[in-house]
PDB file of N, CA and C in Angstrom:
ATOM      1  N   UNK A   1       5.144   6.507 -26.595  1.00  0.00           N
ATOM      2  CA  UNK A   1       4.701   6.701 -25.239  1.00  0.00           C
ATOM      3  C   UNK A   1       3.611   7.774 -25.189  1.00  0.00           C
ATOM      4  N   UNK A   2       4.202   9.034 -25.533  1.00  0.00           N
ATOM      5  CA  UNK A   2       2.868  10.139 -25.323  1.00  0.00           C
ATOM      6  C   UNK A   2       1.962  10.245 -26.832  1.00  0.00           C
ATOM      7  N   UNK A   3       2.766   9.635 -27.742  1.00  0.00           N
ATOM      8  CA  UNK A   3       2.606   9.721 -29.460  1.00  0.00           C
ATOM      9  C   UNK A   3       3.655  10.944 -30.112  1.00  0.00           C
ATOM     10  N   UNK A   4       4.661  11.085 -29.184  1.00  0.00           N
ATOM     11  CA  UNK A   4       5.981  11.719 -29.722  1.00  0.00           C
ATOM     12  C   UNK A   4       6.641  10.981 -30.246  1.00  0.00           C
ATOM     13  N   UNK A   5       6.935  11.668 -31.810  1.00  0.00           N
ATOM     14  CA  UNK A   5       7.840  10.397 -32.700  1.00  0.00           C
ATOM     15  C   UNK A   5       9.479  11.404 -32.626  1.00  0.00           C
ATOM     16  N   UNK A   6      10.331  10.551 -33.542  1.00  0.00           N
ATOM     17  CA  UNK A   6      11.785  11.184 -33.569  1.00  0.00           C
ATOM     18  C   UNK A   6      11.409  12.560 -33.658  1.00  0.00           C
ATOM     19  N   UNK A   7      11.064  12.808 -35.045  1.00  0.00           N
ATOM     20  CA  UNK A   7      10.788  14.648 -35.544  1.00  0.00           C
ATOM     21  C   UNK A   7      10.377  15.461 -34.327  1.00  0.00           C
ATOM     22  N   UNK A   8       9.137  15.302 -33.486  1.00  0.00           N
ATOM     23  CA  UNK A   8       9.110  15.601 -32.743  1.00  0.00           C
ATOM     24  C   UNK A   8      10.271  16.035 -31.423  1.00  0.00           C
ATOM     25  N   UNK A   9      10.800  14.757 -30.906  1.00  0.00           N
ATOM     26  CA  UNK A   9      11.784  14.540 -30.048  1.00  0.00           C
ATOM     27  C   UNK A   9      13.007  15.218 -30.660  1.00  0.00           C
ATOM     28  N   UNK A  10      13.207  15.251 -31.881  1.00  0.00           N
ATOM     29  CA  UNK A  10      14.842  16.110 -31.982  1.00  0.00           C
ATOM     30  C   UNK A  10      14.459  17.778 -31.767  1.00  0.00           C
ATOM     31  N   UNK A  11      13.034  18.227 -32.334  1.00  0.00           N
ATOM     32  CA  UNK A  11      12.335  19.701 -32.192  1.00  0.00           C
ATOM     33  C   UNK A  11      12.718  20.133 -31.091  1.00  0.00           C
ATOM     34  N   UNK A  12      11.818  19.215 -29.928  1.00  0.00           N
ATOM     35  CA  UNK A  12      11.780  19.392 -28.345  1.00  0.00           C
ATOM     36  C   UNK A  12      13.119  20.023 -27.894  1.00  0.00           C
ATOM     37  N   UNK A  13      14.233  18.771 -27.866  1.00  0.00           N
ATOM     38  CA  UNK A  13      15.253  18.724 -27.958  1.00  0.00           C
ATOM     39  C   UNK A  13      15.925  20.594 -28.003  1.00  0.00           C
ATOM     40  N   UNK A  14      16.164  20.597 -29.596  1.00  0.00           N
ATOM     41  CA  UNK A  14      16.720  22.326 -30.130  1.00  0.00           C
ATOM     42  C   UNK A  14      15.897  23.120 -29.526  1.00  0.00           C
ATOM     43  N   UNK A  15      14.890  23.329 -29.483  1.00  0.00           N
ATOM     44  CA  UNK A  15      14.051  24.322 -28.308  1.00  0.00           C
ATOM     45  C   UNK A  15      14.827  24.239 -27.275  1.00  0.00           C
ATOM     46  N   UNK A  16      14.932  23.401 -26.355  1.00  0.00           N
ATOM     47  CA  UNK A  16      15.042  22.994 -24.785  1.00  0.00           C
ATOM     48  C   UNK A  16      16.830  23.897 -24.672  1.00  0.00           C
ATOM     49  N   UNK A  17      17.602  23.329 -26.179  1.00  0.00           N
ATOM     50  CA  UNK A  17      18.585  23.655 -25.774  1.00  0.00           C
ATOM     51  C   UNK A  17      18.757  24.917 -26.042  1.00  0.00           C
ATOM     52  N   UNK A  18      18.341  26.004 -27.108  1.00  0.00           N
ATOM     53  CA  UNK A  18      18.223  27.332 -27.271  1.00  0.00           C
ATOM     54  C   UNK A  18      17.721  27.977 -25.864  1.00  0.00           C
ATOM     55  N   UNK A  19      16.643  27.522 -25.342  1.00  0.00           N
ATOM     56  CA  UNK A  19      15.551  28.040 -24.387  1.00  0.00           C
ATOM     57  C   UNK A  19      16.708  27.853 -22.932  1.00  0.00           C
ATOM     58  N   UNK A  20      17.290  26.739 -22.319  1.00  0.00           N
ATOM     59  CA  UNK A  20      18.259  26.309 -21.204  1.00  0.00           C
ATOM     60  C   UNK A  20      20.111  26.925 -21.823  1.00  0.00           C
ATOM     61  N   UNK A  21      20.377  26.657 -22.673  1.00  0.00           N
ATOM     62  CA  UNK A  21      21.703  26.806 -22.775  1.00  0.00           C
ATOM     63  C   UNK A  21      22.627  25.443 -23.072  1.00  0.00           C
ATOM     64  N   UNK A  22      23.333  25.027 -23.248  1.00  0.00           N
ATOM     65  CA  UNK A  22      24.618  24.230 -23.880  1.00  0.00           C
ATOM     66  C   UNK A  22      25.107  23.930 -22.414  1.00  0.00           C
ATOM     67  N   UNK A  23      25.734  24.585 -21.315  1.00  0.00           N
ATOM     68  CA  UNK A  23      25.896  24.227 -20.212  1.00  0.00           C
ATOM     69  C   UNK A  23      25.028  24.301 -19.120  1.00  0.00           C
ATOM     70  N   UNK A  24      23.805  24.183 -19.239  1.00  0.00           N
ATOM     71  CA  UNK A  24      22.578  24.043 -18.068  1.00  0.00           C
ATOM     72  C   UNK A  24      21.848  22.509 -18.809  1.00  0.00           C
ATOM     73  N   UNK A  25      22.293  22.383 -19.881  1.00  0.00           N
ATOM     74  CA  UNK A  25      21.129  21.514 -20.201  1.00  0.00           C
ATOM     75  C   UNK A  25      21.186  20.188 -19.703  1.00  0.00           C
ATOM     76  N   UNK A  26      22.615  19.618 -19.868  1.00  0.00           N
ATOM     77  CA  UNK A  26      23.056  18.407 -19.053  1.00  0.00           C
ATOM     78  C   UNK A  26      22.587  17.825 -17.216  1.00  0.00           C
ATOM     79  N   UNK A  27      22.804  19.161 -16.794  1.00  0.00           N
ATOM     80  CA  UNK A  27      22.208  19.382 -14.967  1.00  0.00           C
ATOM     81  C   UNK A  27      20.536  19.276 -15.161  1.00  0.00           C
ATOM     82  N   UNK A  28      19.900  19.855 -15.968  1.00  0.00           N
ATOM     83  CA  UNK A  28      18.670  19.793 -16.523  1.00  0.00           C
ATOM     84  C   UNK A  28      17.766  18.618 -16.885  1.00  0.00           C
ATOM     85  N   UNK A  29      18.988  17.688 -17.729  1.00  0.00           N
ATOM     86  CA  UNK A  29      18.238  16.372 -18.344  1.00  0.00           C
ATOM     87  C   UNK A  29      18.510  15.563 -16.960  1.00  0.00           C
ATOM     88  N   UNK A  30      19.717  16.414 -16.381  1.00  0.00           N
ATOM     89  CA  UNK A  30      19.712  15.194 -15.219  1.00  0.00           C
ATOM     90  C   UNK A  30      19.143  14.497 -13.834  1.00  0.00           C
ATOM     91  N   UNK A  31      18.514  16.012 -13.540  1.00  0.00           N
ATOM     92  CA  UNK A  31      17.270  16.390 -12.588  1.00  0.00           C
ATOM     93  C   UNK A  31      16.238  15.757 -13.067  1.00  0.00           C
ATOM     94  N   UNK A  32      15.904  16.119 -14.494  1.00  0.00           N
ATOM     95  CA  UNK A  32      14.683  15.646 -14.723  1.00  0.00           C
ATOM     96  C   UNK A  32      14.614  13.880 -15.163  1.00  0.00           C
ATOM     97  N   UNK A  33      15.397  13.115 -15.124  1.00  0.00           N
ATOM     98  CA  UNK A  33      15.667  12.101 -15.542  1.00  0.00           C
ATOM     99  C   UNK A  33      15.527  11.513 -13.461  1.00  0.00           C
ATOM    100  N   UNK A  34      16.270  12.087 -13.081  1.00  0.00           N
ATOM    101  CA  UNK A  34      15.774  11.819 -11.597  1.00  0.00           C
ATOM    102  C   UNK A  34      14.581  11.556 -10.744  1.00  0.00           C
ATOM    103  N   UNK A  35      14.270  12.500 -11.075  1.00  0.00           N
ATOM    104  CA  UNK A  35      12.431  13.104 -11.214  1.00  0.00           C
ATOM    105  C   UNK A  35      11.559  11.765 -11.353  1.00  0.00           C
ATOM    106  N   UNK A  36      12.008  11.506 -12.889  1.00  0.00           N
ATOM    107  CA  UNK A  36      10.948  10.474 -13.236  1.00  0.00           C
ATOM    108  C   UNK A  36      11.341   8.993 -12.824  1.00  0.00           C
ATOM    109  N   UNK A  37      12.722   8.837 -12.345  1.00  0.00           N
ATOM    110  CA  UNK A  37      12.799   7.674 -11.418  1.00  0.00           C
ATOM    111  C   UNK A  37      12.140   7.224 -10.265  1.00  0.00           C
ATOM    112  N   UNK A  38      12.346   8.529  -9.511  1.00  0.00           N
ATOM    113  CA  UNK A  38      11.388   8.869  -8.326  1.00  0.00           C
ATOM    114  C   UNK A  38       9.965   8.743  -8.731  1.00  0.00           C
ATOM    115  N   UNK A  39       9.339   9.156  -9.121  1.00  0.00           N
ATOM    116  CA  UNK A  39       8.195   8.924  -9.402  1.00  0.00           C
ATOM    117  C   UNK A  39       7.694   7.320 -10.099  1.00  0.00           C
ATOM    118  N   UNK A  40       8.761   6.883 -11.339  1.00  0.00           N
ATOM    119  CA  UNK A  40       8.491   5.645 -11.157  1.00  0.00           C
ATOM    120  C   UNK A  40       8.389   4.563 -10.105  1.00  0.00           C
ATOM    121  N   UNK A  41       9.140   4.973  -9.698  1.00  0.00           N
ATOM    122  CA  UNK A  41       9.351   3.848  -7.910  1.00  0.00           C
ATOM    123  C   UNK A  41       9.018   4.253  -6.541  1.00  0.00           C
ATOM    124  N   UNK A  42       7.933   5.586  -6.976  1.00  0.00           N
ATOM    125  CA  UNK A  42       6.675   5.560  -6.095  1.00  0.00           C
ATOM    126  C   UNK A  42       5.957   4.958  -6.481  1.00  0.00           C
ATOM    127  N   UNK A  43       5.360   4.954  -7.847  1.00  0.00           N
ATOM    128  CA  UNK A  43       4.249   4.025  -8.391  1.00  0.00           C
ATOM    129  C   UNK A  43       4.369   3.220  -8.372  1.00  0.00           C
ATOM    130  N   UNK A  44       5.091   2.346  -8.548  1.00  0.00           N
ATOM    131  CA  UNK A  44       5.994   0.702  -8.332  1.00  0.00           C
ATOM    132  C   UNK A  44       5.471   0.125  -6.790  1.00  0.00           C
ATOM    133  N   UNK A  45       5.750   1.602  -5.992  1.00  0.00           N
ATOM    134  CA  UNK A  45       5.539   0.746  -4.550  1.00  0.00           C
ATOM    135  C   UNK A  45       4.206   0.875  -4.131  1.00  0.00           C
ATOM    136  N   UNK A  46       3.323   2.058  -4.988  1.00  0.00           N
ATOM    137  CA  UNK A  46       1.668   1.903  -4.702  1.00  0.00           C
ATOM    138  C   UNK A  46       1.260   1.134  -5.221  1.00  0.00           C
ATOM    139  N   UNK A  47       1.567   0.675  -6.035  1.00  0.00           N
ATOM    140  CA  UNK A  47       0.654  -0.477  -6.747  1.00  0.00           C
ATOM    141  C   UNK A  47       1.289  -2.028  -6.452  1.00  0.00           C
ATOM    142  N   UNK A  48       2.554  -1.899  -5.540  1.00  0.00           N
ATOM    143  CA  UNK A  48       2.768  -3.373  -4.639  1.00  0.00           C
ATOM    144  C   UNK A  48       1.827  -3.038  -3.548  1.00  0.00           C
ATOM    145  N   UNK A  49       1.822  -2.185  -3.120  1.00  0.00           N
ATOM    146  CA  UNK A  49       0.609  -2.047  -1.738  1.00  0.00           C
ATOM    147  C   UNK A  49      -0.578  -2.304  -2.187  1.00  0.00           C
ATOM    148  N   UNK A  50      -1.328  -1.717  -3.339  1.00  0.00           N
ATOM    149  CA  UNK A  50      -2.331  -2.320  -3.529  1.00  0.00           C
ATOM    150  C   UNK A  50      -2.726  -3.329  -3.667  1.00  0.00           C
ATOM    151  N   UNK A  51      -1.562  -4.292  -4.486  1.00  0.00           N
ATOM    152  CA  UNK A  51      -1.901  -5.869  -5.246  1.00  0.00           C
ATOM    153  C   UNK A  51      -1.487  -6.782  -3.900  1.00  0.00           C
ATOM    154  N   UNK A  52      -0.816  -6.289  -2.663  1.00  0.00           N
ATOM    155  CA  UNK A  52      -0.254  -7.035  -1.373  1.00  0.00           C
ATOM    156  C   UNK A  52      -2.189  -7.042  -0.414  1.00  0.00           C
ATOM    157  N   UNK A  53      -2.393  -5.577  -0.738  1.00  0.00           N
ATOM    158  CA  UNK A  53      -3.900  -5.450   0.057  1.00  0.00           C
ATOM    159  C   UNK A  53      -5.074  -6.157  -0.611  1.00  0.00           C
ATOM    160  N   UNK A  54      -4.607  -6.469  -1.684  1.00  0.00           N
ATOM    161  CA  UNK A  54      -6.102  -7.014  -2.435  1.00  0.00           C
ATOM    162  C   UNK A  54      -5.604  -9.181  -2.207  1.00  0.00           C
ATOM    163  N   UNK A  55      -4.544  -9.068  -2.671  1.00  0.00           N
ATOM    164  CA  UNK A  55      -4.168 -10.647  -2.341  1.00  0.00           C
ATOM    165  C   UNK A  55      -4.375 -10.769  -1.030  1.00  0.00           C
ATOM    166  N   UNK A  56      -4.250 -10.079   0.323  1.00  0.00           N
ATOM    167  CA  UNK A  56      -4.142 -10.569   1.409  1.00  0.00           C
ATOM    168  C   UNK A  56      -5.574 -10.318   1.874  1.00  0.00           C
ATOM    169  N   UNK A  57      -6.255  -9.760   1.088  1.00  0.00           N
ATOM    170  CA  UNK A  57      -8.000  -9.848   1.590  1.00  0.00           C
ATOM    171  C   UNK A  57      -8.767 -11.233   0.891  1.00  0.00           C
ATOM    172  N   UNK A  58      -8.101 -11.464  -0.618  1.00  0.00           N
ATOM    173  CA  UNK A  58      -8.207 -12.670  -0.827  1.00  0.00           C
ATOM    174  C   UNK A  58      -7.982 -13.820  -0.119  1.00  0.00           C
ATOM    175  N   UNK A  59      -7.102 -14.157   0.604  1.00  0.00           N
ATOM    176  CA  UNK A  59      -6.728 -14.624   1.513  1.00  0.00           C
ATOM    177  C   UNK A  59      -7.710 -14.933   2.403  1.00  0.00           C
ATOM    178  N   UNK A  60      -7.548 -14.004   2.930  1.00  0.00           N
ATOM    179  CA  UNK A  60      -8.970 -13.463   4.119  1.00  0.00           C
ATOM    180  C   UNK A  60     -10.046 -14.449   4.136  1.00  0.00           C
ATOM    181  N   UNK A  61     -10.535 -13.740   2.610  1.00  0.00           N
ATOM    182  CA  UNK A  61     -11.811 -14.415   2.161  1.00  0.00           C
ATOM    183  C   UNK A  61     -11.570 -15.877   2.346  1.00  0.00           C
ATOM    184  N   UNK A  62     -11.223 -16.153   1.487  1.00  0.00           N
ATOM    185  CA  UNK A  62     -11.116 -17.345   0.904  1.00  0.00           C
ATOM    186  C   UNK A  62     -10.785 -18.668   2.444  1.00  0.00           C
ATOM    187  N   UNK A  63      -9.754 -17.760   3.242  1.00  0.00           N
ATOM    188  CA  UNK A  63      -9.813 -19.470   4.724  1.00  0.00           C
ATOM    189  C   UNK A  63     -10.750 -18.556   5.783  1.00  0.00           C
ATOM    190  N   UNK A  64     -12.046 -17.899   5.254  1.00  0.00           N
ATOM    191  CA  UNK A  64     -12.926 -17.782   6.362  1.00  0.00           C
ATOM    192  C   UNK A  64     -13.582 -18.954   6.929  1.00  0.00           C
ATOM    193  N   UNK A  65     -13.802 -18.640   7.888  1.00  0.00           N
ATOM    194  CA  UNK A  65     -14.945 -19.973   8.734  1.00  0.00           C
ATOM    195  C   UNK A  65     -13.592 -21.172   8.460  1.00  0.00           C
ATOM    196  N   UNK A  66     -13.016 -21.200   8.317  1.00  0.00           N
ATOM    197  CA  UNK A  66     -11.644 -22.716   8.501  1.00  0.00           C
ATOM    198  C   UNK A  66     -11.037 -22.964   8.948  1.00  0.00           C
ATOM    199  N   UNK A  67     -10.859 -23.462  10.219  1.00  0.00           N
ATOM    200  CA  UNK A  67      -9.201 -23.540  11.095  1.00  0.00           C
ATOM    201  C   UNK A  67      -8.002 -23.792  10.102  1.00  0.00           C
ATOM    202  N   UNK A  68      -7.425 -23.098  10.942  1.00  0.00           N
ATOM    203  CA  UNK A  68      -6.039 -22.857  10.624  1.00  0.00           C
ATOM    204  C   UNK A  68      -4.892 -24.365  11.278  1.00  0.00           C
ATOM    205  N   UNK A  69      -4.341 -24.910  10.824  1.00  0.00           N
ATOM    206  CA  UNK A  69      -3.315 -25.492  11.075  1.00  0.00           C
ATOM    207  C   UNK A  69      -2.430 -25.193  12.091  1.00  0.00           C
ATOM    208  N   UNK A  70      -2.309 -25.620  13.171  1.00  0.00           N
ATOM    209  CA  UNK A  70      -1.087 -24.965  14.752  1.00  0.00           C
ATOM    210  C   UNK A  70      -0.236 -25.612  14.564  1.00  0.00           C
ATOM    211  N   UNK A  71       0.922 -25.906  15.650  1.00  0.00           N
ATOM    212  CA  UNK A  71       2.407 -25.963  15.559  1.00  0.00           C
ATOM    213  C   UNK A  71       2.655 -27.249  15.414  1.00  0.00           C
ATOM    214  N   UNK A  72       1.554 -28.025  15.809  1.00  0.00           N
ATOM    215  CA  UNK A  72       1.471 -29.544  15.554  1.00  0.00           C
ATOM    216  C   UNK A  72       0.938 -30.380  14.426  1.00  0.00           C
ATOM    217  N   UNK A  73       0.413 -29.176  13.433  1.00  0.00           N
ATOM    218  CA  UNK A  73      -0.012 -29.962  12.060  1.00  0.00           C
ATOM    219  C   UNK A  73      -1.750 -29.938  12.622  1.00  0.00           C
ATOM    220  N   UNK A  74      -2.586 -30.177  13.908  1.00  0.00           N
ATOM    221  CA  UNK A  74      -3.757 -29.866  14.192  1.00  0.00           C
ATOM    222  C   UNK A  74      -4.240 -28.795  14.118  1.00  0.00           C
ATOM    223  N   UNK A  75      -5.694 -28.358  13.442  1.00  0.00           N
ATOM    224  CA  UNK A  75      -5.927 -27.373  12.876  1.00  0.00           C
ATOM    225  C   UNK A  75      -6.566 -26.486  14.477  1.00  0.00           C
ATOM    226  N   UNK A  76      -6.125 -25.506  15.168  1.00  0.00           N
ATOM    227  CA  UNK A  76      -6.772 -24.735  15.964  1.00  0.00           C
ATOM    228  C   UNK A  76      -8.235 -24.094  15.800  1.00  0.00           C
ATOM    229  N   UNK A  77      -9.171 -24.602  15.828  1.00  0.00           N
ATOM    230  CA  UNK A  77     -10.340 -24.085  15.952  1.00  0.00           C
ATOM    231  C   UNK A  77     -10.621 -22.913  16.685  1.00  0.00           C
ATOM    232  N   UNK A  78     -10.333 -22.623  18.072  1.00  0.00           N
ATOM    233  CA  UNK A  78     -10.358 -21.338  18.793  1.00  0.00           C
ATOM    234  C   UNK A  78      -9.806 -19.922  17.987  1.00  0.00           C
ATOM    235  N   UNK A  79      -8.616 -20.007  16.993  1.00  0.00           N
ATOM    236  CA  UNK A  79      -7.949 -19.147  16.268  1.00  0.00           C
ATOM    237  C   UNK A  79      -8.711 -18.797  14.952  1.00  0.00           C
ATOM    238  N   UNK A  80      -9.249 -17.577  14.861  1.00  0.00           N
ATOM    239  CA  UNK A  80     -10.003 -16.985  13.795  1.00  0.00           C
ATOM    240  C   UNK A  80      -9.108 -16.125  13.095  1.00  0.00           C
ATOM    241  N   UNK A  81      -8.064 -15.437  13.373  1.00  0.00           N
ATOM    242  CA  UNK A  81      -7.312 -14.353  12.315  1.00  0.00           C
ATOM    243  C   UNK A  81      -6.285 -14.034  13.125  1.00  0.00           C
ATOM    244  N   UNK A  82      -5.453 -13.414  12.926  1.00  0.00           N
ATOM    245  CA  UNK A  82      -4.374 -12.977  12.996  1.00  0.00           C
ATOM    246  C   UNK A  82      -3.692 -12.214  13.524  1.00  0.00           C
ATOM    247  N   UNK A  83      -4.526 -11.739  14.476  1.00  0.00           N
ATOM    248  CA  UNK A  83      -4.753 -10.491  14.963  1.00  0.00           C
ATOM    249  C   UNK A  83      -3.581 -10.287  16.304  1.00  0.00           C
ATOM    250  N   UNK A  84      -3.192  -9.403  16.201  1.00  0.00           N
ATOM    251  CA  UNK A  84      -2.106  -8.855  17.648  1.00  0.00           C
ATOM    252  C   UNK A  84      -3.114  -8.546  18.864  1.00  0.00           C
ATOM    253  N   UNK A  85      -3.592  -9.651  19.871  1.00  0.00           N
ATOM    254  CA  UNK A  85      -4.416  -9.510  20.903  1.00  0.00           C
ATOM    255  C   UNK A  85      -3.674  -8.192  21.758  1.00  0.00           C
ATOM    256  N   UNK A  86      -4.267  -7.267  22.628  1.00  0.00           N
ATOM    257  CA  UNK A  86      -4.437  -6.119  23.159  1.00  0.00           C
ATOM    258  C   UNK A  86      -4.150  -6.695  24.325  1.00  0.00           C
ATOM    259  N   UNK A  87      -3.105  -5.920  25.046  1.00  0.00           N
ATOM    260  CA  UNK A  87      -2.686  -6.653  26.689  1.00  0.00           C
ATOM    261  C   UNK A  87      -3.853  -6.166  27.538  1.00  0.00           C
ATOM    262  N   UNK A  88      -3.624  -7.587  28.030  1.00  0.00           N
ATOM    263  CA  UNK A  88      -4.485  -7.762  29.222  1.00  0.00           C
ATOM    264  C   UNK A  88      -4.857  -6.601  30.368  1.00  0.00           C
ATOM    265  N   UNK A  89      -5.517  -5.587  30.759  1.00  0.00           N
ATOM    266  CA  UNK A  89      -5.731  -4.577  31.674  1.00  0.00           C
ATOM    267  C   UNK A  89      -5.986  -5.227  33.139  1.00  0.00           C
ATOM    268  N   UNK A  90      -7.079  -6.165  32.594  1.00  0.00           N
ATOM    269  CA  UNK A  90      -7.977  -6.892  33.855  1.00  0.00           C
ATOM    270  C   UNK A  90      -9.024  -6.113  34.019  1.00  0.00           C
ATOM    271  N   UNK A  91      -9.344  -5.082  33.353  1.00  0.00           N
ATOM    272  CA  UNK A  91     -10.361  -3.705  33.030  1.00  0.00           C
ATOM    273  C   UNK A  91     -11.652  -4.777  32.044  1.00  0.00           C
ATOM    274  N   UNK A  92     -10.950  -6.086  30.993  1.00  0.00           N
ATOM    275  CA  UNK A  92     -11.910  -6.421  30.106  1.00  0.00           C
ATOM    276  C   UNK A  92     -12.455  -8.166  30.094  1.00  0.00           C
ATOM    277  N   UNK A  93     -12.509  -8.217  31.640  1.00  0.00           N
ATOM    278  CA  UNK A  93     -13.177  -9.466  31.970  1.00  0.00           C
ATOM    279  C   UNK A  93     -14.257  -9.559  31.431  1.00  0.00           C
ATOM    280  N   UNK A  94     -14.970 -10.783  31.189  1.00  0.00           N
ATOM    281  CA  UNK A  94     -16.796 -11.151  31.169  1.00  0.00           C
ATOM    282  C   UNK A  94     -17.365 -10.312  32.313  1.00  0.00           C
ATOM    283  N   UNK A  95     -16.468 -10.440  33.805  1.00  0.00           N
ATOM    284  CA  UNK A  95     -16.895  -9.998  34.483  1.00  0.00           C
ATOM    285  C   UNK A  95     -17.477  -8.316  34.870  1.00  0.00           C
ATOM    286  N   UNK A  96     -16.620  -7.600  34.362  1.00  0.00           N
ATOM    287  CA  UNK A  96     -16.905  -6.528  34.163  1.00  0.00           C
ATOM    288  C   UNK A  96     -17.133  -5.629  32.789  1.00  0.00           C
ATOM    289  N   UNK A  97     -17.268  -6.357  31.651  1.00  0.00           N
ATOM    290  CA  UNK A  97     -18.151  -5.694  30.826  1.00  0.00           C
ATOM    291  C   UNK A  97     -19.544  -6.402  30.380  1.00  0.00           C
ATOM    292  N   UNK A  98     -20.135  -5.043  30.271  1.00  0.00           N
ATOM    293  CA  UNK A  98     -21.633  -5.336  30.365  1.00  0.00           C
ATOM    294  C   UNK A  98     -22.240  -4.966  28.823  1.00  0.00           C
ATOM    295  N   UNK A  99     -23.063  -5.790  28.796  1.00  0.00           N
ATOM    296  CA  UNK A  99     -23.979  -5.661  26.978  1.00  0.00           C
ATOM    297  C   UNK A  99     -24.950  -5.383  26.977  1.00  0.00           C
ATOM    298  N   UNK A 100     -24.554  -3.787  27.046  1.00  0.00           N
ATOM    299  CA  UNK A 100     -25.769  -2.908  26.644  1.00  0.00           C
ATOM    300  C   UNK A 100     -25.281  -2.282  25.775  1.00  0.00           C
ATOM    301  N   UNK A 101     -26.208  -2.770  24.431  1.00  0.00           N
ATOM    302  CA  UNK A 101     -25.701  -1.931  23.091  1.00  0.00           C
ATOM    303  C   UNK A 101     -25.881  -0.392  23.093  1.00  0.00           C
ATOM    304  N   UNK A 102     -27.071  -0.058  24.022  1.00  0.00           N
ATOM    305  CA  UNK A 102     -27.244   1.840  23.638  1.00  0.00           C
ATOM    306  C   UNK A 102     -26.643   2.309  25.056  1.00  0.00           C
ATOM    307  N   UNK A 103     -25.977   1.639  25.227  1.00  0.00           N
ATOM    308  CA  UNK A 103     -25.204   2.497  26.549  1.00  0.00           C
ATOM    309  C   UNK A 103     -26.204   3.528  27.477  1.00  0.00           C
ATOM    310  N   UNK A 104     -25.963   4.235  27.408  1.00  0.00           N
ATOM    311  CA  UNK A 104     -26.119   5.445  28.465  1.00  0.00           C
ATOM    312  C   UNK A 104     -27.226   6.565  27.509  1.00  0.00           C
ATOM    313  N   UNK A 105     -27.768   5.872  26.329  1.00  0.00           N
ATOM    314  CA  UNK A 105     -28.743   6.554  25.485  1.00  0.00           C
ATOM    315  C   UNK A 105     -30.282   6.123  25.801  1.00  0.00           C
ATOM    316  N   UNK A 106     -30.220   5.189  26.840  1.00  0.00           N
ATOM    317  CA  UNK A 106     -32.052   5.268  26.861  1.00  0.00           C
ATOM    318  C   UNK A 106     -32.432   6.084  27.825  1.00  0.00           C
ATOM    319  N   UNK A 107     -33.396   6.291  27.537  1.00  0.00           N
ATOM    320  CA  UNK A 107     -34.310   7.391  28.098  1.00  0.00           C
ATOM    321  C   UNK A 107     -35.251   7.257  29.408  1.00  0.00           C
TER     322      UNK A 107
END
């Protein structure tokens, strides 16, 4: 793993236990054996988040511009993604928003 062979690992070992003690060392290996669980199965779950974010942009990509299939097997054309639409105010009619890209910046 790190390029620690046995010789090494029994060394470590007699150090650790001279250096900790005969009755600390057990609570010791056992913390630290904890430790690196935890940490394994953080990494485990960053790198499912990553490979979930990169497949589901694949995704993405890949049925752009394509209707999607609706509840009837007919593909919905109006439906572009996936998205959780924003409740209705009545604030965001055609009627009352206006397209002016520089807003309130011309001069």
């Amino acid at each position: 793993m790190f390029g620690i062979g046995l010789p090494e690992l029994i060394l470590i070992l007699i150090v650790a236990l001279l250096v900790v003690g005969p009755k600390k060392l057990p609570e010791l290996a056992r913390s630290l054996g904890k430790a690196l669980h935890d940490v394994k199965s953080m990494t485990e779950d960053v790198k499912q988040t990553f490979v979930g974010d990169i497949d589901l942009e694949a995704d993405l990509d890949k049925n752009e511009g394509k209707a999607t299939p609706g509840p009837g097997g007919e593909p919905d054309a109006h439906k572009k993604d996936d998205k959780v639409p924003e409740p209705d105010t009545g604030q965001h009619t055609p009627e009352n928003v206006k397209s002016d890209p520089y807003g309130n910046l011309k001069g």
